[in-house]
C-alpha atoms as a PDB file:
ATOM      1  CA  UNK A   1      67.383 -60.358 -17.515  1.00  0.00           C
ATOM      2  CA  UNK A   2      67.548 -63.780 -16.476  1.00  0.00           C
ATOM      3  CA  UNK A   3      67.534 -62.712 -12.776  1.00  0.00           C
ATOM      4  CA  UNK A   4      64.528 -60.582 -13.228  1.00  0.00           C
ATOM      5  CA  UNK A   5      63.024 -63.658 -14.974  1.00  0.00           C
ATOM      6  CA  UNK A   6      63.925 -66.021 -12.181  1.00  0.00           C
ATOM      7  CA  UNK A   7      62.452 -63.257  -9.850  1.00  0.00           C
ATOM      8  CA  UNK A   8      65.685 -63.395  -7.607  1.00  0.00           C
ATOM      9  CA  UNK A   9      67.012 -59.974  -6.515  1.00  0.00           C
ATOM     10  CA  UNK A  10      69.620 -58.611  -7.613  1.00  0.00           C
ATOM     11  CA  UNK A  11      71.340 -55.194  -7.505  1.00  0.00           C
ATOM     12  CA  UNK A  12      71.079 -52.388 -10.093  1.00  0.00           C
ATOM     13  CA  UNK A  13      73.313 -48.947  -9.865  1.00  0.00           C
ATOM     14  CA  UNK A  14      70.195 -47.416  -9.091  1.00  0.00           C
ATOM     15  CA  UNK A  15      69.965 -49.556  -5.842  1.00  0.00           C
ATOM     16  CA  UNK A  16      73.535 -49.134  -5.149  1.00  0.00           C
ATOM     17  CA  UNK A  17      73.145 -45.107  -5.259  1.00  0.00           C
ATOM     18  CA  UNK A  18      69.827 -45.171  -2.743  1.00  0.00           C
ATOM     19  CA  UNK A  19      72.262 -47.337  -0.607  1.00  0.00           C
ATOM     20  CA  UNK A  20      74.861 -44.959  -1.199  1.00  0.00           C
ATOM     21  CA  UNK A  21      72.929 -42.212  -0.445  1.00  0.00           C
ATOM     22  CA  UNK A  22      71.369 -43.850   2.997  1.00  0.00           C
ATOM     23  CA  UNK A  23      75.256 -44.131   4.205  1.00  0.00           C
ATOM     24  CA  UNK A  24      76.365 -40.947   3.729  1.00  0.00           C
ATOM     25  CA  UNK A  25      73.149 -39.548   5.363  1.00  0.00           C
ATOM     26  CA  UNK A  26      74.103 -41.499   8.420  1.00  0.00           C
ATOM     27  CA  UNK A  27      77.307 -40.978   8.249  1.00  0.00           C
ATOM     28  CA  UNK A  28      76.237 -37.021   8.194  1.00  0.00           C
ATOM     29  CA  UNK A  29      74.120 -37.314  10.867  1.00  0.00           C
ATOM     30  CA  UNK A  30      77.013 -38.804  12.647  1.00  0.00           C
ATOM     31  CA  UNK A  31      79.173 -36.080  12.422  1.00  0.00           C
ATOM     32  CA  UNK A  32      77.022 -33.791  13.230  1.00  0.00           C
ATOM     33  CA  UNK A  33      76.176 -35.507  16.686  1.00  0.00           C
ATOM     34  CA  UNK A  34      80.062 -35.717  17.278  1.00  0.00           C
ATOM     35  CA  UNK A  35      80.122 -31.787  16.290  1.00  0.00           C
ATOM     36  CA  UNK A  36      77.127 -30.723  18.675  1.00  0.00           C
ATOM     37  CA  UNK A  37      78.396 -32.840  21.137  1.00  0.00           C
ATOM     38  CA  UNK A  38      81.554 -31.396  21.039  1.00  0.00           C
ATOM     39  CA  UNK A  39      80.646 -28.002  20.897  1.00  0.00           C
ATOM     40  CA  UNK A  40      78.106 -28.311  23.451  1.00  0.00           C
ATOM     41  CA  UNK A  41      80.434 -30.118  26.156  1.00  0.00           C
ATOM     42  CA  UNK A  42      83.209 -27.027  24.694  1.00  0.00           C
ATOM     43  CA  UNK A  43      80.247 -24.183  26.178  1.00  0.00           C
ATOM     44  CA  UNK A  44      79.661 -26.008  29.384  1.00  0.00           C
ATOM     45  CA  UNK A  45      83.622 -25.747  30.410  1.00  0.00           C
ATOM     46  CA  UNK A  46      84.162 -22.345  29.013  1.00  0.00           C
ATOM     47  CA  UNK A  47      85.303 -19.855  31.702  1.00  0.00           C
ATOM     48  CA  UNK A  48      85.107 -16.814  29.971  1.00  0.00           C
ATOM     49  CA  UNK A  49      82.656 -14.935  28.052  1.00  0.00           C
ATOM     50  CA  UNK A  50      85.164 -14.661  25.124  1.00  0.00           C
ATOM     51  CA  UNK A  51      85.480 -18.464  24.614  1.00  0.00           C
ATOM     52  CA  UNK A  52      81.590 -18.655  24.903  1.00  0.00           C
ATOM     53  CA  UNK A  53      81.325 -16.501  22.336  1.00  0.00           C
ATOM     54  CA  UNK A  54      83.418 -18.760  20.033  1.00  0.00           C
ATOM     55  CA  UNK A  55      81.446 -21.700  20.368  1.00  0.00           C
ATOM     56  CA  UNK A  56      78.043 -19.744  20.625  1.00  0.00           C
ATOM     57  CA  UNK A  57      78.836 -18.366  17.166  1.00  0.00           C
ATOM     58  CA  UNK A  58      79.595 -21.888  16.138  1.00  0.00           C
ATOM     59  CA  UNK A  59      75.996 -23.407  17.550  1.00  0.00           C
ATOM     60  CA  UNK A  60      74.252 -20.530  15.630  1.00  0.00           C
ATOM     61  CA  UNK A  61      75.439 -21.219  12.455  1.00  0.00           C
ATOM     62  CA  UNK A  62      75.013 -24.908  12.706  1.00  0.00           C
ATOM     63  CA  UNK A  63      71.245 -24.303  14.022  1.00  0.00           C
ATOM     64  CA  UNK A  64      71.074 -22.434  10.548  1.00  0.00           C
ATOM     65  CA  UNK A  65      71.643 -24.932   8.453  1.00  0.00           C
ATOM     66  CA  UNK A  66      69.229 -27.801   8.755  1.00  0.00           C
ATOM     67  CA  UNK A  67      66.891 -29.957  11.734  1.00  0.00           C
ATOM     68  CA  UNK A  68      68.963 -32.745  12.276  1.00  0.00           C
ATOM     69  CA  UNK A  69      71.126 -30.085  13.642  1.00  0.00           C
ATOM     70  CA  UNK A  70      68.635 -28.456  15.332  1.00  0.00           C
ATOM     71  CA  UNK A  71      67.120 -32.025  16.801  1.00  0.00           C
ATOM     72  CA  UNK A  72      70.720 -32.414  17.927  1.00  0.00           C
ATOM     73  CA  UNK A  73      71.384 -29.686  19.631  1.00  0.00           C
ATOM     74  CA  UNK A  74      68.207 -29.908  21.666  1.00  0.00           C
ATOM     75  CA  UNK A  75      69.147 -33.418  22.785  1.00  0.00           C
ATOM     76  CA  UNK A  76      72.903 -32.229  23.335  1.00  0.00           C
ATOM     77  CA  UNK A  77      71.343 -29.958  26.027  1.00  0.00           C
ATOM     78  CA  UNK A  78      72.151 -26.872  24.142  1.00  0.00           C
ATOM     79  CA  UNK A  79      69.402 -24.804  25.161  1.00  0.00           C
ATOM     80  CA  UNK A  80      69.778 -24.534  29.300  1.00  0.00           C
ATOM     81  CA  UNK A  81      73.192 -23.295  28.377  1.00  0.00           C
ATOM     82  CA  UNK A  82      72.484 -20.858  25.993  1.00  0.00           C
ATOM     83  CA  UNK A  83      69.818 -18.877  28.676  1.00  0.00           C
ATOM     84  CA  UNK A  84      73.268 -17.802  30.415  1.00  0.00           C
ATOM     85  CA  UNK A  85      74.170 -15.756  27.996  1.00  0.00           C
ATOM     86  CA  UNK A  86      70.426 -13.477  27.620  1.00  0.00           C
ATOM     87  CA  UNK A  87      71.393 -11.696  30.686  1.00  0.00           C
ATOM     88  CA  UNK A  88      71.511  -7.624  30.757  1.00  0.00           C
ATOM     89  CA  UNK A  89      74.812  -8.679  32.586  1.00  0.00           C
ATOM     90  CA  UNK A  90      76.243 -10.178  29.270  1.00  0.00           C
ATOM     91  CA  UNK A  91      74.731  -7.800  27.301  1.00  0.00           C
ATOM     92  CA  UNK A  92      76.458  -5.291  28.378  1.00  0.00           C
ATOM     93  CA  UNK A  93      79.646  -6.922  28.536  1.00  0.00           C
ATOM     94  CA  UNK A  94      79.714  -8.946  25.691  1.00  0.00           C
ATOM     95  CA  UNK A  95      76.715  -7.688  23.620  1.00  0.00           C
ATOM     96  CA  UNK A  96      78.093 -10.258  20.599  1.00  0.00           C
ATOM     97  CA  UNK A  97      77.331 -13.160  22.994  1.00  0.00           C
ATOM     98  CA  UNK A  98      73.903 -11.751  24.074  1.00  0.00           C
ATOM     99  CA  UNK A  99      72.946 -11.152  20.130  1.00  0.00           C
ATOM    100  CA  UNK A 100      74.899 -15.046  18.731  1.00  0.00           C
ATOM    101  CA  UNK A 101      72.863 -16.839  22.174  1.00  0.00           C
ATOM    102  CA  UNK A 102      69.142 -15.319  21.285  1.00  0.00           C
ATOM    103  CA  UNK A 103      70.133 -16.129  17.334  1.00  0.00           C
ATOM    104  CA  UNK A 104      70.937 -19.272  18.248  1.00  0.00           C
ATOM    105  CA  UNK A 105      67.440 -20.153  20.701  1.00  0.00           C
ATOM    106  CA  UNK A 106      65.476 -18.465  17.485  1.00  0.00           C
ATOM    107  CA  UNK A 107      67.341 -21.092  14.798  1.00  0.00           C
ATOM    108  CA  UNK A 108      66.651 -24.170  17.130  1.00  0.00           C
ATOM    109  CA  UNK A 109      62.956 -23.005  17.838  1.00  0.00           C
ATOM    110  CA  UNK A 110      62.604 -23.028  13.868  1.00  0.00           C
ATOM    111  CA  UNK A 111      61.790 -27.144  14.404  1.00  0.00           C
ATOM    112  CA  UNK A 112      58.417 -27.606  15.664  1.00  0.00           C
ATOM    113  CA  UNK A 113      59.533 -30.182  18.464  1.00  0.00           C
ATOM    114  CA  UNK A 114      61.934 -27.905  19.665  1.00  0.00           C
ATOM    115  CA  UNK A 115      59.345 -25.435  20.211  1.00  0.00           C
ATOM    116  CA  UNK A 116      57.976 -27.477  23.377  1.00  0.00           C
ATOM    117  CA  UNK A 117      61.313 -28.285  24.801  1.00  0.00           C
ATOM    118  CA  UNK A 118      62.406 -24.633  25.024  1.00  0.00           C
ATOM    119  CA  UNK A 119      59.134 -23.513  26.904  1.00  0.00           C
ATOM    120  CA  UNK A 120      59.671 -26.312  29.358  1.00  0.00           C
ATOM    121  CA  UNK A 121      62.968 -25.559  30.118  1.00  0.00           C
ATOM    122  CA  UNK A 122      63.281 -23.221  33.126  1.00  0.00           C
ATOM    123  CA  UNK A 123      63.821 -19.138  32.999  1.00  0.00           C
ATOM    124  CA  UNK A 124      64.096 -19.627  28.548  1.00  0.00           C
ATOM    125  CA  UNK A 125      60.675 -17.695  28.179  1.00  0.00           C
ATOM    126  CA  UNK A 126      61.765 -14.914  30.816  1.00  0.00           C
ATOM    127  CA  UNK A 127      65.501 -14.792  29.353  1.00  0.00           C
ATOM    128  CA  UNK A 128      64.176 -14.428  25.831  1.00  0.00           C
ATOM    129  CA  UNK A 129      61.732 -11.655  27.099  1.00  0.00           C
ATOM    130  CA  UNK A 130      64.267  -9.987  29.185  1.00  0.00           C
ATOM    131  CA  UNK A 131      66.065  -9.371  25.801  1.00  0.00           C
ATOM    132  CA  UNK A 132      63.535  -7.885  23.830  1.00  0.00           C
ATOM    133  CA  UNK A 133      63.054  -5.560  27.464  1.00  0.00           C
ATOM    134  CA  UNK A 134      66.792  -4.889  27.914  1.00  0.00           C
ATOM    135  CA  UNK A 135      68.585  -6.113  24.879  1.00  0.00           C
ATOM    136  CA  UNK A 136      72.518  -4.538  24.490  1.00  0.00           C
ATOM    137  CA  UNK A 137      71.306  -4.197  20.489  1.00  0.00           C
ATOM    138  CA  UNK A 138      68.391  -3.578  17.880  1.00  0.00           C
ATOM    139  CA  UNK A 139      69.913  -7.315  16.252  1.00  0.00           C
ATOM    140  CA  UNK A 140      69.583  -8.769  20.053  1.00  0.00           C
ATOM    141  CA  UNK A 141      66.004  -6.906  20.823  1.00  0.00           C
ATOM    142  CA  UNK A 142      64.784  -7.771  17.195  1.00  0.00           C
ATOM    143  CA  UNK A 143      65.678 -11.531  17.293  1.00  0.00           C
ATOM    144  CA  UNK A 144      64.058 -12.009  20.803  1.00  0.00           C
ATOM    145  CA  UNK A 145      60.798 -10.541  18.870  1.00  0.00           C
ATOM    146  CA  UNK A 146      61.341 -12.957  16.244  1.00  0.00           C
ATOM    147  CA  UNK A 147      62.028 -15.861  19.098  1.00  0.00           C
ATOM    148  CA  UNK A 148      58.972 -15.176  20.628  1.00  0.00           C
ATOM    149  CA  UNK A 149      56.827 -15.302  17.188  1.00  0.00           C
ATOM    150  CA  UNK A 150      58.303 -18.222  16.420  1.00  0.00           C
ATOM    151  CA  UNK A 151      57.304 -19.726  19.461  1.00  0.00           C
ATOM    152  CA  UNK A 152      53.604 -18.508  19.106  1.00  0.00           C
ATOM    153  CA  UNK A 153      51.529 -21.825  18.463  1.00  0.00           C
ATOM    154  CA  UNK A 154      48.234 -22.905  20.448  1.00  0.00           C
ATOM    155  CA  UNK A 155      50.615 -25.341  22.623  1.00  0.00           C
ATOM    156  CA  UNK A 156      52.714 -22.883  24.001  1.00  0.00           C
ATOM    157  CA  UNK A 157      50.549 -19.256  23.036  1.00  0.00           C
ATOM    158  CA  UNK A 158      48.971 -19.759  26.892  1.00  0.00           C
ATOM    159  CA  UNK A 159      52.040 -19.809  28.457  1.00  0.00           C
ATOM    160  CA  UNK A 160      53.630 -16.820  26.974  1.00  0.00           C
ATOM    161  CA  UNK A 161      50.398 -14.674  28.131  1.00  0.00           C
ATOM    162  CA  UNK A 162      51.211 -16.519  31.646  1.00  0.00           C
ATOM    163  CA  UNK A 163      54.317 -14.741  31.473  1.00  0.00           C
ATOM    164  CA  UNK A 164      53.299 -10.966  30.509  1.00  0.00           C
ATOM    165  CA  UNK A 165      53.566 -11.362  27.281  1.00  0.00           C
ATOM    166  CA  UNK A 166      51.215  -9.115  26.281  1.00  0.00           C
ATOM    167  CA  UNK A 167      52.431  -6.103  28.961  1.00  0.00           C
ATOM    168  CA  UNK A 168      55.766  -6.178  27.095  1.00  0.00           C
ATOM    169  CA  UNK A 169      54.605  -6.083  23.973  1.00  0.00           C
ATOM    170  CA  UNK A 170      52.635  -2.284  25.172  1.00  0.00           C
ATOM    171  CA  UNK A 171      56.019  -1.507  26.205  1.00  0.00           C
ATOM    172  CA  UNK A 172      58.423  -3.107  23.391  1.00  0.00           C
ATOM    173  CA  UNK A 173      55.896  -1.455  20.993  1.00  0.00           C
ATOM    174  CA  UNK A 174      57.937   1.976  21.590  1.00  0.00           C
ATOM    175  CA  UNK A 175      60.931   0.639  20.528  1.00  0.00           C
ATOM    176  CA  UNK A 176      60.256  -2.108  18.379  1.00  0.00           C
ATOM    177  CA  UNK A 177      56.651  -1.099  16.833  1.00  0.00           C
ATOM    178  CA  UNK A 178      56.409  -3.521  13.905  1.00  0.00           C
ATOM    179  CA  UNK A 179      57.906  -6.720  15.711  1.00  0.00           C
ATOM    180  CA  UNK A 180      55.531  -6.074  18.695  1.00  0.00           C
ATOM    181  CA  UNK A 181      52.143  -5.646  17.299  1.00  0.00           C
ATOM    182  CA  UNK A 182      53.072  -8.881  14.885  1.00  0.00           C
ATOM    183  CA  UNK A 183      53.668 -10.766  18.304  1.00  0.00           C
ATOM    184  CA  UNK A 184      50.503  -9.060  20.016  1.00  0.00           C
ATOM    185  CA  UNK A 185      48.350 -10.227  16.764  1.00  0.00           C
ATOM    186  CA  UNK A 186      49.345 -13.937  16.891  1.00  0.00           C
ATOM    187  CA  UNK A 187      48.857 -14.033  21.070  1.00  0.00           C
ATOM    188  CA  UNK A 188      45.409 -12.412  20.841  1.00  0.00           C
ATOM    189  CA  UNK A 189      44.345 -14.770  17.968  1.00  0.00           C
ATOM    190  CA  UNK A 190      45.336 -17.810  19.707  1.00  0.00           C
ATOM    191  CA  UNK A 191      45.638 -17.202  23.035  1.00  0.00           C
ATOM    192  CA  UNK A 192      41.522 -17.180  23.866  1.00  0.00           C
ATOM    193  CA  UNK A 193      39.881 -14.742  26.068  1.00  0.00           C
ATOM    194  CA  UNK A 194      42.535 -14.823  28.637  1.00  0.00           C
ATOM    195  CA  UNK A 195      45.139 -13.312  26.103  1.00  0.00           C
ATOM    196  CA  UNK A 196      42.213 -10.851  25.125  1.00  0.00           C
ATOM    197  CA  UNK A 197      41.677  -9.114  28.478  1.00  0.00           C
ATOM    198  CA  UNK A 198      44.836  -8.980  28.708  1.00  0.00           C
ATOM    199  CA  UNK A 199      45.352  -6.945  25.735  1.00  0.00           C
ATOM    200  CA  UNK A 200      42.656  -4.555  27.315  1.00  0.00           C
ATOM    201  CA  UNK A 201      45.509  -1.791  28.085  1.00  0.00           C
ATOM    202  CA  UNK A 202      46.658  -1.956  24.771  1.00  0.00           C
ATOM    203  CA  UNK A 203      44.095  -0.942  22.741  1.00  0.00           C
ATOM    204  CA  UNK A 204      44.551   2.635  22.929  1.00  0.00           C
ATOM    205  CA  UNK A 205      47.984   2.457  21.699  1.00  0.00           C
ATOM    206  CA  UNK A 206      46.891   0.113  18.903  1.00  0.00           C
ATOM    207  CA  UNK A 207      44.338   2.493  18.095  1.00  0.00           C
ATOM    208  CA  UNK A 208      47.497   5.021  17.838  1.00  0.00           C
ATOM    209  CA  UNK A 209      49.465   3.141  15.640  1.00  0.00           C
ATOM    210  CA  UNK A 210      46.182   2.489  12.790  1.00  0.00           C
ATOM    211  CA  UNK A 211      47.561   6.373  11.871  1.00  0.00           C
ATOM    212  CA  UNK A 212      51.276   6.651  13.188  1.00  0.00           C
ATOM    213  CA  UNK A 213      52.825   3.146  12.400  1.00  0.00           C
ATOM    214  CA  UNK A 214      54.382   1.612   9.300  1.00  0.00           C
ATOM    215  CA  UNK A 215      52.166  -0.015   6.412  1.00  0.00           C
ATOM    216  CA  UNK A 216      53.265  -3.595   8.288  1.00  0.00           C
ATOM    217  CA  UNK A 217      52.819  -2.365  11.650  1.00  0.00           C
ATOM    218  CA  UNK A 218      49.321  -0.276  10.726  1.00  0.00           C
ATOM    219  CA  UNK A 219      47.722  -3.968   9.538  1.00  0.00           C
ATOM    220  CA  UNK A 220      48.963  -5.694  12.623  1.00  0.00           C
ATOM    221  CA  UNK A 221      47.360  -2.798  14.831  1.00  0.00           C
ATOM    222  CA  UNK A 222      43.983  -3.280  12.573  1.00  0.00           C
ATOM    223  CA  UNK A 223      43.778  -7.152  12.760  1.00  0.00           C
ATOM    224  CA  UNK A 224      44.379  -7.445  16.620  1.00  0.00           C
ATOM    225  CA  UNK A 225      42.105  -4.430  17.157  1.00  0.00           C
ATOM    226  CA  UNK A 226      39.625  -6.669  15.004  1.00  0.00           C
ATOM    227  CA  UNK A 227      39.936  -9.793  17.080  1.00  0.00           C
ATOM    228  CA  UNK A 228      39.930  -7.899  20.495  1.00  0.00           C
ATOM    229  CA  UNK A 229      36.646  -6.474  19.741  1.00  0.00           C
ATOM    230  CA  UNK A 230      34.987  -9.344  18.634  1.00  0.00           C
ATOM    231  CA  UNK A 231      36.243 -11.745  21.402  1.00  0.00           C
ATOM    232  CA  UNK A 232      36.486  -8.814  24.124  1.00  0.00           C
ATOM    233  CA  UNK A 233      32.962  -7.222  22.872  1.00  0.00           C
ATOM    234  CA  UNK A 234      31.720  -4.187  24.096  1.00  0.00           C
ATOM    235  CA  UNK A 235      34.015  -3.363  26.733  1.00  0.00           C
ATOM    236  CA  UNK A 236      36.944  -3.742  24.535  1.00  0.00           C
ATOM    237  CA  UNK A 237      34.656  -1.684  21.987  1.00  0.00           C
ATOM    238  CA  UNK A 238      34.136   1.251  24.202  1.00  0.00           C
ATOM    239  CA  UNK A 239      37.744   1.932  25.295  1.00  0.00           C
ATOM    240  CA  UNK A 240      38.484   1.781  21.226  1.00  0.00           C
ATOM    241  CA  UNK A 241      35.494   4.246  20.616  1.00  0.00           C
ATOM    242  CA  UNK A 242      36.906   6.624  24.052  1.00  0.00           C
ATOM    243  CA  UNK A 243      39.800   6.889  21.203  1.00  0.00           C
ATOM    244  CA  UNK A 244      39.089  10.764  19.859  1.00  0.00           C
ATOM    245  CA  UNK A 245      38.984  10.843  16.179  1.00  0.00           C
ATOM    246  CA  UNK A 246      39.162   7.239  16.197  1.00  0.00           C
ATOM    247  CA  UNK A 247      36.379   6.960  13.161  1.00  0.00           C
ATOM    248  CA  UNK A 248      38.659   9.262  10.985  1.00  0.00           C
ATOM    249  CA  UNK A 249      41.768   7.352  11.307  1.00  0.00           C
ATOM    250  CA  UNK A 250      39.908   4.059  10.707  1.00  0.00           C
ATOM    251  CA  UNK A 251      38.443   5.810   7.471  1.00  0.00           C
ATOM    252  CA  UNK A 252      42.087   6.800   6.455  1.00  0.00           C
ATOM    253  CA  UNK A 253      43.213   3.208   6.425  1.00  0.00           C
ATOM    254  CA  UNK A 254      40.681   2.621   4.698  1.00  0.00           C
ATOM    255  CA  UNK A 255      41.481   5.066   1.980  1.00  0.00           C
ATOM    256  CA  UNK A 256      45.073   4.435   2.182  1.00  0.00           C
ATOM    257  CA  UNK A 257      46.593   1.189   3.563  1.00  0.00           C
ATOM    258  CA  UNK A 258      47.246  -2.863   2.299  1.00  0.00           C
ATOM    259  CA  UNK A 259      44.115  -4.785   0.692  1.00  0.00           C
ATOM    260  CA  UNK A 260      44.170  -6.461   4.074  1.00  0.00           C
ATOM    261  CA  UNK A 261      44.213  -3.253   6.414  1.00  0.00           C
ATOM    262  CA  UNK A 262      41.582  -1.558   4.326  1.00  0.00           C
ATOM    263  CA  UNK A 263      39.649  -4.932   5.011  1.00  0.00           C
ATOM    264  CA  UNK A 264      40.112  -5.127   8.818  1.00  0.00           C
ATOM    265  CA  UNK A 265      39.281  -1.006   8.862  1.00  0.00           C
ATOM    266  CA  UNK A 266      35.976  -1.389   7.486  1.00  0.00           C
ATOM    267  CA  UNK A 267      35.267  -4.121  10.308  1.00  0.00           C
ATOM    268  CA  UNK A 268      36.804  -2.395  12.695  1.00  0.00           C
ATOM    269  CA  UNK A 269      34.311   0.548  11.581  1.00  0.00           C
ATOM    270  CA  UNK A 270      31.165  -1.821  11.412  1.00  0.00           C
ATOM    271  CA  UNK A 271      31.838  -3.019  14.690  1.00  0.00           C
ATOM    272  CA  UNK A 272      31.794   0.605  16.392  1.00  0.00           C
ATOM    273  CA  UNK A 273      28.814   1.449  14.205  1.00  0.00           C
ATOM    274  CA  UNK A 274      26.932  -1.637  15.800  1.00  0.00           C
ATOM    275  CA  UNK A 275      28.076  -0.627  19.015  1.00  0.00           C
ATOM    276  CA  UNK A 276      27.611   3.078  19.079  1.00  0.00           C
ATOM    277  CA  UNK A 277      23.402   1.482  17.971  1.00  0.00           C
ATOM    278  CA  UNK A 278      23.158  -0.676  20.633  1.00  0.00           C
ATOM    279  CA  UNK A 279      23.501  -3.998  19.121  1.00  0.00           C
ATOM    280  CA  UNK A 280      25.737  -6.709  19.906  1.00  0.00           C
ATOM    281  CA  UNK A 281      29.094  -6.919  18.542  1.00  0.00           C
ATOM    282  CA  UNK A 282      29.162  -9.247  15.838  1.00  0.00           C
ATOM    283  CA  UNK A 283      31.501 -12.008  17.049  1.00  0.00           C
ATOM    284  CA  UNK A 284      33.361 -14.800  15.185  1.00  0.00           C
ATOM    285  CA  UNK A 285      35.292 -18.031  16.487  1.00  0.00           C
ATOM    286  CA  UNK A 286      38.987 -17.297  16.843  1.00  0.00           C
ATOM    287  CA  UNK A 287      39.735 -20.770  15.285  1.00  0.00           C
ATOM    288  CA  UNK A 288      38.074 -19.950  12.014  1.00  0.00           C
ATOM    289  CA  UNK A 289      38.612 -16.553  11.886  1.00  0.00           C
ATOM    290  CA  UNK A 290      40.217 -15.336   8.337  1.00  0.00           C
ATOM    291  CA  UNK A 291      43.529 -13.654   7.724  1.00  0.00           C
END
């Protein structure tokens, strides 16, 4: 009391727990620099694909567990290293490595700033795409999906279309339907007009999916067919309307899918009814548009 009355400072055990707590967040941090740094100098000696493996599997579930991790692995120089290892040529020799190295990239992309530094390092786009081509496994395929998703923002969304994004996605969609049209809904939403036309030999096979897909991969199909029309216009709305049948499918999702798929139907229906009369298609600013 008399120090608080004197107004000189003096410490509680609630100050001594904050400064408690501060230390042994360094001190954390610390070890996990040591760890990454160790690890990370470990994968740039390793000769063989087995020992890789070891320390890959280490990385990934490190990346897992929170972003000072993450932030230190980046800075560690993690990520050139990694790309090695998204090769068919590992894949089919040590599929493990292939599916623990594109885990790993998806983990550390999880941080925002990490986002930027994996676009900008050279061949980690194409590796990651060359995966979801040519991955060993569904885990490996599905996770390069996932990687590129991730790494879907309006920074980097221009790049990826720079890259052929959108052509793997009209192939990938065979294989992996669901992860595809997710990826092929966040590129055409934020990719501009450039992404659109890109997406223009795709729209027949999203048309496709509005009846054959799952419930997930049915509302993807819907919402990208939404914002291709609108930002493509009529071009984009003819080759959907050259579709035969493509009214009665659109009226089955209607009947039958999500809340959100029945809503992006009955646009998708307005817009060919506006089109099919003559009038413009009704068109709405990708950076406001609703989900």
């Amino acid at each position: 009391m008399w120090c608080r009355e004197q107004k000189i400072p003096f410490e509680t055990a609630g100050n001594n727990k904050n400064v408690n707590a501060v230390i042994r967040n360094k001190a954390a941090i610390e070890a996990t620099k040591m760890t990454v740094s160790f690890l990370v100098n470990k994968l740039s000696l390793s000769q063989s694909f087995e020992t890789a493996n070891g320390v890959v599997y280490e990385l990934r579930a490190l990346a897992k567990t929170n972003s000072d991790s993450r932030t230190c692995m980046a800075e560690a120089g993690a990520i050139p290293l990694l790309l090695r290892y998204l090769g068919s040529d590992v894949g089919s020799e040590f599929p493990n490595l292939q599916v623990n190295a594109i885990t790993t990239i998806l983990n550390l992309s999880i941080l925002e700033a990490n986002k930027t530094k994996i676009m900008e390092t050279d061949g980690a786009l194409n590796g990651v795409i060359e995966v979801l081509w040519s991955g060993a496994t569904w885990e490996a395929k599905a996770n390069a999906a996932a990687t590129i998703f991730s790494l879907s923002d309006r920074e980097t969304v221009g790049r990826l279309v720079e890259a052929g994004v959108v052509e793997m996605v009209k192939e990938a969609v065979n294989v992996l339907p669901e992860e595809a049209i997710t990826i092929l809904e966040v590129v055409v939403k934020k990719g501009g007009i450039v992404a659109i036309a890109a997406a223009y030999n795709v729209v027949r096979k999203l048309g496709t999916l509005l009846r054959q897909g799952s419930e997930a991969t049915r509302e993807s199909a819907a919402a990208s067919l939404v914002t291709i029309c609108r930002t493509g216009g009529s071009e984009m709305v003819a080759e959907l309307a050259s579709i035969s049948g493509i009214e009665r499918i659109i009226w089955e999702l209607m009947g039958s899918g999500t809340m959100r798929s029945r809503r992006k139907a009955a646009t998708l229906l307005r817009i060919l009814r506006r089109w099919a009369a003559g009038l413009d298609v009704e068109f709405v600013d990708l950076h406001t548009t609703t989900l």
